[in-house]
N, C-alpha and C. Protein backbone atom coordinates (compact mmCIF):
# COMPACT_ATOMS: atom_id res chain seq x y z
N UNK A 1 0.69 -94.15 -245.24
CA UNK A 1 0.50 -94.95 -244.06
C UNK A 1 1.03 -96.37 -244.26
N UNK A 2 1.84 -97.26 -243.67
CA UNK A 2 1.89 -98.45 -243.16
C UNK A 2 0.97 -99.46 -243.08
N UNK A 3 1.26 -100.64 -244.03
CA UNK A 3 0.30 -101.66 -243.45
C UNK A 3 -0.04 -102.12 -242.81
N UNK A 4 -1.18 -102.53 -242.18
CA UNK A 4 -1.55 -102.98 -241.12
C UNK A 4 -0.41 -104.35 -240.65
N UNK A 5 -0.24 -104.49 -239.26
CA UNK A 5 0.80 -105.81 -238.34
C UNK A 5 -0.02 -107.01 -239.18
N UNK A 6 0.66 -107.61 -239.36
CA UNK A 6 0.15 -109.37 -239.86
C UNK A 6 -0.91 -109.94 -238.30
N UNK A 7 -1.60 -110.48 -238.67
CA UNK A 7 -2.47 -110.82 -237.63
C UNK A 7 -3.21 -110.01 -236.91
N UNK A 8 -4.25 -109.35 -237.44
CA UNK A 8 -4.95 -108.78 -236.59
C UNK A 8 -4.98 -107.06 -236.68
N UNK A 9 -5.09 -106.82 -238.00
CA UNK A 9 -4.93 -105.28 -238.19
C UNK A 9 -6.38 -104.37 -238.30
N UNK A 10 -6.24 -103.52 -238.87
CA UNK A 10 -7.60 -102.50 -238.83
C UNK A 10 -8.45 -103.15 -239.45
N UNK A 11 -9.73 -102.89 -239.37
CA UNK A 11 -10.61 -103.25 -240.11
C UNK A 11 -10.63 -102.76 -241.41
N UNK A 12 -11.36 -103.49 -242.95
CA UNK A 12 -10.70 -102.52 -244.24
C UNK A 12 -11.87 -101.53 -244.12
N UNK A 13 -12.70 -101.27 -243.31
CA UNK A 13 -12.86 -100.19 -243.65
C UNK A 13 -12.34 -98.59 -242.93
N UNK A 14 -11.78 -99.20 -241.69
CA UNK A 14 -11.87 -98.11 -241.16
C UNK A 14 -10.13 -97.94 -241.72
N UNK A 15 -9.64 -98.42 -242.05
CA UNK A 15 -8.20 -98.06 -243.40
C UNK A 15 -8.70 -97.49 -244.28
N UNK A 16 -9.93 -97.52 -245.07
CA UNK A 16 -9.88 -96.73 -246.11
C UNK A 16 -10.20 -95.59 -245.41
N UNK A 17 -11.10 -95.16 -244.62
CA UNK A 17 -11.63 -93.73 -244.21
C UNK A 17 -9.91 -93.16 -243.39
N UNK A 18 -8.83 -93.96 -243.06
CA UNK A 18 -7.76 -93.01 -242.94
C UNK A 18 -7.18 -92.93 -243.86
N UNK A 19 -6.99 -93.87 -245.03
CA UNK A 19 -6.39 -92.92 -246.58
C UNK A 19 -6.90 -91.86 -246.71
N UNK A 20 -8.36 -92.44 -246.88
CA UNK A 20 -9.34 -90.92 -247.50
C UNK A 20 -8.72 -89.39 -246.98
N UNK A 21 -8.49 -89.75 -245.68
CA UNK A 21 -8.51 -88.63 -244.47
C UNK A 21 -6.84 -88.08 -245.19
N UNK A 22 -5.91 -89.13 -245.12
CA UNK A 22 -4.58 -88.66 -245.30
C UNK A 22 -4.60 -88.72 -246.56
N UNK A 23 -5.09 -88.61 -248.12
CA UNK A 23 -4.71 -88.47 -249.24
C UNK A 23 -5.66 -87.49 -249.85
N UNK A 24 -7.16 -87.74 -249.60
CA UNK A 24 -7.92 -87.37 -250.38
C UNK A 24 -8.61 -85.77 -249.69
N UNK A 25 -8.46 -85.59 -248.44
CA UNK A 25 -9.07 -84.57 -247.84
C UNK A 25 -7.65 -83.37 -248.06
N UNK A 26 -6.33 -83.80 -248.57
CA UNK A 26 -6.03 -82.62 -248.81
C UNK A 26 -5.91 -82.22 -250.28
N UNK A 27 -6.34 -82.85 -250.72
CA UNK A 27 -6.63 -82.56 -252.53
C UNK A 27 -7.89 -81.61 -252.98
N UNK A 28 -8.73 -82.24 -251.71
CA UNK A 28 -10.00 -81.68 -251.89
C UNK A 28 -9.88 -80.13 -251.40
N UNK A 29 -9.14 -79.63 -250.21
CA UNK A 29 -8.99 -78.83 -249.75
C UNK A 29 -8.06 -77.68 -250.41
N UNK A 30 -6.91 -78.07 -251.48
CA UNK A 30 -6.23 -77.48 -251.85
C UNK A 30 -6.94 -76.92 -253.59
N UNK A 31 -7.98 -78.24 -253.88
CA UNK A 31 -9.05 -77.42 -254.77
C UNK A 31 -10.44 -76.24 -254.60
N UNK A 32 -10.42 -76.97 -253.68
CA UNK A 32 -11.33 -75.52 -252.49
C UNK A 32 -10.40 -74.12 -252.51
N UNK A 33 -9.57 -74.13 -252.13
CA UNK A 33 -9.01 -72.75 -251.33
C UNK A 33 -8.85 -72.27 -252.84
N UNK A 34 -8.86 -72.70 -254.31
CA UNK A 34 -8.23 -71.96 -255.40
C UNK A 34 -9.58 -70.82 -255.51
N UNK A 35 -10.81 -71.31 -254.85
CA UNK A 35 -12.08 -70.46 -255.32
C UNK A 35 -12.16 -69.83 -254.12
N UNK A 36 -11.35 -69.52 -253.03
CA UNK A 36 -11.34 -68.83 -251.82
C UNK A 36 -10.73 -67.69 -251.88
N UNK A 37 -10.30 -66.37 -251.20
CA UNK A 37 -9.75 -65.52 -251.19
C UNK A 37 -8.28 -66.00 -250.25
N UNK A 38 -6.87 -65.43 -250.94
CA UNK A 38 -5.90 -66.08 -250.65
C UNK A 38 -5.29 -65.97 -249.32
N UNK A 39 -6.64 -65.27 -248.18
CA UNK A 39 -5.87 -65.05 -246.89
C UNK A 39 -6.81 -66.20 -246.55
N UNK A 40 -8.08 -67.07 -246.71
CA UNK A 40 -8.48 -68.29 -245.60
C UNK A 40 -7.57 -69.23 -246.73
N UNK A 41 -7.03 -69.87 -247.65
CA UNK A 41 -6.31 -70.39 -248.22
C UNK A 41 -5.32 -70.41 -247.14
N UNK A 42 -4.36 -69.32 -246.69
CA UNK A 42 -3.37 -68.91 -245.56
C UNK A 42 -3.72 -69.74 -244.33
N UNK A 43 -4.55 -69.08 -244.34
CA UNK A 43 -5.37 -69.46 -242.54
C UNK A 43 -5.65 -70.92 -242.52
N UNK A 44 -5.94 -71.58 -243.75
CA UNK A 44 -6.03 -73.44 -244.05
C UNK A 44 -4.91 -73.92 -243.33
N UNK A 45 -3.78 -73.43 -243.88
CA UNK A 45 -2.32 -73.63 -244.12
C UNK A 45 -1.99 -73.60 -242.73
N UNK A 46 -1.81 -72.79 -242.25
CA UNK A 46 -1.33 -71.99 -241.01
C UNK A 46 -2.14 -72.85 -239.74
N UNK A 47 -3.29 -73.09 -240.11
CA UNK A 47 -3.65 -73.64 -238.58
C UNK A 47 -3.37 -75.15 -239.09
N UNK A 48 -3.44 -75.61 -240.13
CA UNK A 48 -2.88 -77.06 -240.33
C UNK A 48 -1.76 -77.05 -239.54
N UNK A 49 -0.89 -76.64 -239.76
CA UNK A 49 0.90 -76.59 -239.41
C UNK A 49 0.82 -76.19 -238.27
N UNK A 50 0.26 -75.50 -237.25
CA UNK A 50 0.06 -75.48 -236.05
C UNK A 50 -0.32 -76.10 -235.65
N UNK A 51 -1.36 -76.78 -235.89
CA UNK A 51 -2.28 -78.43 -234.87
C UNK A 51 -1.01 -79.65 -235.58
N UNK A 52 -0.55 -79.84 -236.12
CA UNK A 52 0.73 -80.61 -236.49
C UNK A 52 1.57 -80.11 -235.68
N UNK A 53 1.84 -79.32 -235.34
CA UNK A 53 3.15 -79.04 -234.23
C UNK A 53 2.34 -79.15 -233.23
N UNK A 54 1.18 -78.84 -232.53
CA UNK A 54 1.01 -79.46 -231.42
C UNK A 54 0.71 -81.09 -231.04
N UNK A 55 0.30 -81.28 -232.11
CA UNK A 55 0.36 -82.88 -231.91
C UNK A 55 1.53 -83.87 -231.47
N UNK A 56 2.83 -83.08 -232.75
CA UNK A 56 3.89 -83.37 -232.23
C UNK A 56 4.35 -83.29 -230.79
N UNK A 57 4.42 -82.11 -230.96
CA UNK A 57 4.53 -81.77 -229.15
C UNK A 57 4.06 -82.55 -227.97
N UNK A 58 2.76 -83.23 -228.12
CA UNK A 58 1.92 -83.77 -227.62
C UNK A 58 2.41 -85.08 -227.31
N UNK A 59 2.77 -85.53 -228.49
CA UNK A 59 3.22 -87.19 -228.05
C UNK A 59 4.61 -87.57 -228.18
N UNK A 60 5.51 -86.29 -228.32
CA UNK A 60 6.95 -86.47 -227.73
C UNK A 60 7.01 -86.65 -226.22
N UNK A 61 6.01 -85.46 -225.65
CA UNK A 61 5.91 -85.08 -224.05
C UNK A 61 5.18 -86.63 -223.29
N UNK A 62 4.28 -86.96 -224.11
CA UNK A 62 3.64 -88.19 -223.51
C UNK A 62 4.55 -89.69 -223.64
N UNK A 63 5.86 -89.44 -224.52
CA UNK A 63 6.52 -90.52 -224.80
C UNK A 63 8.27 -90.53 -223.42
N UNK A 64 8.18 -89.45 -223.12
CA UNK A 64 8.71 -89.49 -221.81
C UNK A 64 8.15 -89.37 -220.57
């Protein structure tokens, strides 16, 4: 992630809870799924990359 604009950026905490979110929740998750059976490991994967493509989708369509 990007540092916050000079003057007036996030608060530090609510920056750390989006590192956390973007660094640390998929570490945690990719140590989880090793004690899972390798089809919800899949299904992690798979609906990640689907709600990422709709998001995309989402704010291309809202940017025209």
């Amino acid at each position: 992630p990007a540092p916050p604009p000079a003057g007036g950026g996030e608060p530090s905490f609510q920056r750390a809870i989006q590192v956390q979110t973007v660094y640390v929740f998929p570490i945690i998750i990719a140590v989880l799924s090793l004690q899972f059976p390798a089809a919800l490991s899949l299904y992690w994967v798979v609906l990640n990359v689907v709600g990422i493509l709709q998001q995309e989708l989402i704010r291309s369509k809202s940017d025209t």
